[in-house]
N, C-alpha and C. Protein backbone atom coordinates (compact mmCIF):
# COMPACT_ATOMS: atom_id res chain seq x y z
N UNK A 1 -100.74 11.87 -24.47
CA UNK A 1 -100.50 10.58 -23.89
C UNK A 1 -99.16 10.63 -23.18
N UNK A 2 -99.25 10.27 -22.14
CA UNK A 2 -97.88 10.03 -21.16
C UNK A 2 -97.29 8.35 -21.26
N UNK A 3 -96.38 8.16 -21.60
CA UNK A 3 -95.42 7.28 -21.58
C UNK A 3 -94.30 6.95 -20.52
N UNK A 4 -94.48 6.44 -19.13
CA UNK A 4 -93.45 6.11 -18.43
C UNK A 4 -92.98 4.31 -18.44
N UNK A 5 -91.61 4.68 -17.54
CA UNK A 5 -90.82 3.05 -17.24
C UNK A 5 -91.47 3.64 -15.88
N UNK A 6 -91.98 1.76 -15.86
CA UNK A 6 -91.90 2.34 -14.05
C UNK A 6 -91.40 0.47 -12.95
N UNK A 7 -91.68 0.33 -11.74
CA UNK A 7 -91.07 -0.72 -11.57
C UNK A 7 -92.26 -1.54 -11.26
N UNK A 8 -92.29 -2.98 -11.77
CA UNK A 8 -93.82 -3.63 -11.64
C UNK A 8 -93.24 -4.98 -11.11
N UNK A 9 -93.34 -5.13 -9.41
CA UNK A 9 -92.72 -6.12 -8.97
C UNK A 9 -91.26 -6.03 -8.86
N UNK A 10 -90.18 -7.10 -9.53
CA UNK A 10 -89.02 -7.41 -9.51
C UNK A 10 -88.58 -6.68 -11.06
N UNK A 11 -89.38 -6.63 -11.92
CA UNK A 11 -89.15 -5.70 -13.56
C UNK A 11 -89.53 -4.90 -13.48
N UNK A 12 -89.29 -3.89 -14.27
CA UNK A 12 -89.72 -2.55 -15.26
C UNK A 12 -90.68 -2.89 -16.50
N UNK A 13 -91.24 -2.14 -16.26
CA UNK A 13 -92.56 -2.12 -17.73
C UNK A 13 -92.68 -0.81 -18.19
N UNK A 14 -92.84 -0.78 -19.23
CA UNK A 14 -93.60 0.63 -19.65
C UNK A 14 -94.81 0.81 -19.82
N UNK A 15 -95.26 1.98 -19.52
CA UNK A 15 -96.52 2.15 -19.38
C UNK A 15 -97.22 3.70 -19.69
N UNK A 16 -98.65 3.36 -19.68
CA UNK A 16 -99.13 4.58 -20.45
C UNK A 16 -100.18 4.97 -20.15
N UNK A 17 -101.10 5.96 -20.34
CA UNK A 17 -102.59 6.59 -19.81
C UNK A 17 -103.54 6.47 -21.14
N UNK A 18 -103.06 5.61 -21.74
CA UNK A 18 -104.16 5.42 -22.73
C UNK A 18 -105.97 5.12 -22.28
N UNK A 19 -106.82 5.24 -22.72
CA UNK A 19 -107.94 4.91 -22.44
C UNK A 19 -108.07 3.62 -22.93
N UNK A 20 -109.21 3.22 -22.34
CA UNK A 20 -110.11 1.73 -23.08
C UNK A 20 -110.37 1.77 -24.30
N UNK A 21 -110.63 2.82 -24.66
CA UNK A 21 -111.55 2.73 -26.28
C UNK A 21 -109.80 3.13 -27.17
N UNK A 22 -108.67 3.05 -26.44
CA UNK A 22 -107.73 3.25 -27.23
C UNK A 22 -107.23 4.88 -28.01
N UNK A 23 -107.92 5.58 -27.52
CA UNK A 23 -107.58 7.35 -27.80
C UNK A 23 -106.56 7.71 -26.58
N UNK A 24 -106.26 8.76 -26.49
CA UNK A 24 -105.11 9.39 -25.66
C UNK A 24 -106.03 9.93 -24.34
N UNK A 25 -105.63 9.65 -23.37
CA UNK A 25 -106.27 10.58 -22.23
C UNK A 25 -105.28 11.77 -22.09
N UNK A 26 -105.85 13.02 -21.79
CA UNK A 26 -105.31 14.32 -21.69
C UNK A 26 -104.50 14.57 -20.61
N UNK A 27 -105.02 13.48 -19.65
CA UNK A 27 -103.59 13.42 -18.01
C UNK A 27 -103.77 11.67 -17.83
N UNK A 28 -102.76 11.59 -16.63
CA UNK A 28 -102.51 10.55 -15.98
C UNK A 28 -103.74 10.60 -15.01
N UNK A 29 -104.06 8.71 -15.05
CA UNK A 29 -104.28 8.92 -13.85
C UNK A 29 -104.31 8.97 -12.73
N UNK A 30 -105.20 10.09 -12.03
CA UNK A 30 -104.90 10.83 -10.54
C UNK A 30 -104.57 9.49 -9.17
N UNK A 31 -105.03 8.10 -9.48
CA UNK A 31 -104.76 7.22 -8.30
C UNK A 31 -104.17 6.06 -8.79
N UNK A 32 -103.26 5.89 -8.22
CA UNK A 32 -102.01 4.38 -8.55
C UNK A 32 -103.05 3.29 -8.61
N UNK A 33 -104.51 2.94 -8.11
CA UNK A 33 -105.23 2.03 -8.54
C UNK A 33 -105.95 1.94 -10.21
N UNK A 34 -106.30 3.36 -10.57
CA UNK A 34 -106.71 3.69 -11.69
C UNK A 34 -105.53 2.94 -12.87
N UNK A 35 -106.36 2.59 -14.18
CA UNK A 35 -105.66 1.74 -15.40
C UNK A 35 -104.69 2.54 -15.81
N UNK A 36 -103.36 1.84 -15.70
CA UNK A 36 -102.41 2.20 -17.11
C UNK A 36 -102.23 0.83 -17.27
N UNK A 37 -102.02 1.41 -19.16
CA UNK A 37 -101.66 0.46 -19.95
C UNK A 37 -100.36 0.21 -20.29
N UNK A 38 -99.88 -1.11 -20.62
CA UNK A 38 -98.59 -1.58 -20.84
C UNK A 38 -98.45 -1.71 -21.96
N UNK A 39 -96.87 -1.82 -22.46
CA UNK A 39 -96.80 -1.99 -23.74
C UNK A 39 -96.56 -3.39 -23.82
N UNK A 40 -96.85 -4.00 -25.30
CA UNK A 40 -96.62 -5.23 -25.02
C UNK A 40 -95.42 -5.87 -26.44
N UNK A 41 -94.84 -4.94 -26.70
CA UNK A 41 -93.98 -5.14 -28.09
C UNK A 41 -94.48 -4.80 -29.21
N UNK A 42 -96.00 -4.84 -29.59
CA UNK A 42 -96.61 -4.54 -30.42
C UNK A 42 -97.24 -3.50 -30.28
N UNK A 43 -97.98 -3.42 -29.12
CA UNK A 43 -99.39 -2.80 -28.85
C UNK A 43 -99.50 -2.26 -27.25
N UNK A 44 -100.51 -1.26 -27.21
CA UNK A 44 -100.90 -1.29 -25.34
C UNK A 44 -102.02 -2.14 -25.22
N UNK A 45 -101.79 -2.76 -23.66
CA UNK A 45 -102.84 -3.92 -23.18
C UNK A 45 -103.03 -2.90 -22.23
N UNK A 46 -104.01 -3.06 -21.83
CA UNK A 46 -104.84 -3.54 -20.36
C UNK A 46 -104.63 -4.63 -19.35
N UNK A 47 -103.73 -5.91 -20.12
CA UNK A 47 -103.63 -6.95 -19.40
C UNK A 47 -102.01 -6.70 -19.09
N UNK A 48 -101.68 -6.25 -17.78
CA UNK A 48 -100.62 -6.28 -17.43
C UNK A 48 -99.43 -7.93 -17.64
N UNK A 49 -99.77 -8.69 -17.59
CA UNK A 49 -99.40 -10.17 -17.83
C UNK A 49 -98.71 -9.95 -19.13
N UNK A 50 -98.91 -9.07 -20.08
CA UNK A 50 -98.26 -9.01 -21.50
C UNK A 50 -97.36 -8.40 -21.84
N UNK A 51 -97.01 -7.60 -20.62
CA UNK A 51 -95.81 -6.22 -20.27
C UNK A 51 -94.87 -7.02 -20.74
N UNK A 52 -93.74 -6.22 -22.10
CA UNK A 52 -92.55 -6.82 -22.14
C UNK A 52 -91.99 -6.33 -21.07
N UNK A 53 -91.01 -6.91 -20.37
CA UNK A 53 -90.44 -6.93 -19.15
C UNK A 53 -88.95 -6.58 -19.14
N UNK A 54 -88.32 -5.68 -18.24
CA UNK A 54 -86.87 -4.94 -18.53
C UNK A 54 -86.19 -5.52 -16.99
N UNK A 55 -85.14 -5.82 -16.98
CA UNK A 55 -84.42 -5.93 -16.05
C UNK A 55 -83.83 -4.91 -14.97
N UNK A 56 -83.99 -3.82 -15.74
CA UNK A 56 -83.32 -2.17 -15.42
C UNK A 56 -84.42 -1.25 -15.77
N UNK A 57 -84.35 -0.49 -15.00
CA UNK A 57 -84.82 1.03 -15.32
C UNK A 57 -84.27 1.20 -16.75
N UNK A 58 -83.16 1.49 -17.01
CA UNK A 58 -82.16 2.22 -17.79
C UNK A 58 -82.13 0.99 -19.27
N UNK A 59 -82.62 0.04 -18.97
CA UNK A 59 -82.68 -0.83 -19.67
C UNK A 59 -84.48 -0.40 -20.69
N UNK A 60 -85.67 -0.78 -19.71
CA UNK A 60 -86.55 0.69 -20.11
C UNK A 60 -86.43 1.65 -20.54
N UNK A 61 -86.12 2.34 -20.02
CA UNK A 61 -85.70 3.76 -21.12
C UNK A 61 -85.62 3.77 -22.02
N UNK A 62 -83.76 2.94 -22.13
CA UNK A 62 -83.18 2.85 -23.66
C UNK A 62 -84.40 2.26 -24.62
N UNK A 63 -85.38 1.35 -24.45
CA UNK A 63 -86.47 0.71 -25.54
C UNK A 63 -87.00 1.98 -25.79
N UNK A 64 -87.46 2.45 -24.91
CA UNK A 64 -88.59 3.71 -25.19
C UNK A 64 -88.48 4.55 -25.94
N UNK A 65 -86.63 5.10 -26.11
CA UNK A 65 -85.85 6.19 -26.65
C UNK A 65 -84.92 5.06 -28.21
N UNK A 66 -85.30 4.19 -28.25
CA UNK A 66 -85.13 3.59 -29.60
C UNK A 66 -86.40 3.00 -30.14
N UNK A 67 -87.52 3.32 -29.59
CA UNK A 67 -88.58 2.59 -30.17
C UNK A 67 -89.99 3.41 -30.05
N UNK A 68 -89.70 4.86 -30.08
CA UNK A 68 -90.47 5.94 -29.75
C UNK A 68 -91.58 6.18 -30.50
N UNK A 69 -91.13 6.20 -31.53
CA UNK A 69 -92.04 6.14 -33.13
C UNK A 69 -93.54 5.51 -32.86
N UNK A 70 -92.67 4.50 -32.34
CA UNK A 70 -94.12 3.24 -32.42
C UNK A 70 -94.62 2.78 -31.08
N UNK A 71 -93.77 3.53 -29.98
CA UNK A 71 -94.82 3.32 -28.50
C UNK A 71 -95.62 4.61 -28.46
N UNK A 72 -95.19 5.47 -29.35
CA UNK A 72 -96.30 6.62 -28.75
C UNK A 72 -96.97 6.68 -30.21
N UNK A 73 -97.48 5.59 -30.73
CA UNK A 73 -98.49 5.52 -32.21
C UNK A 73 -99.97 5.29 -31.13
């Protein structure tokens, strides 16, 4: 599973290549239209609308790299 910050609009979200059924996909996917999932504090959505939202890149990150454990569960 791949885990990036990336910029969604005016925020940063994190985001991921998880599948639908919730298992790991083995790559990203190949077209910026294709699904990634967001994290949403708890969990990955599908529904982008639930993205906790970062002000910064670097602001992203830092969650990702203090909260690693449990975005890549």
């Amino acid at each position: 599973m791949g885990i990036l910050t990336r910029k969604q609009g005016e925020l940063y979200v994190i985001s991921s290549d998880h599948t639908v059924e919730g298992t790991q996909a083995k790559r990203a996917p190949q077209r910026m239209s294709a699904t990634y999932f967001v994290w949403n504090g708890e969990r990955w959505s599908s529904n982008v609308d639930e993205a906790v939202t970062f002000a910064t890149l670097d602001e992203a990150d830092e969650y990702v790299r203090a909260n690693y454990g449990k975005v890549s569960s």
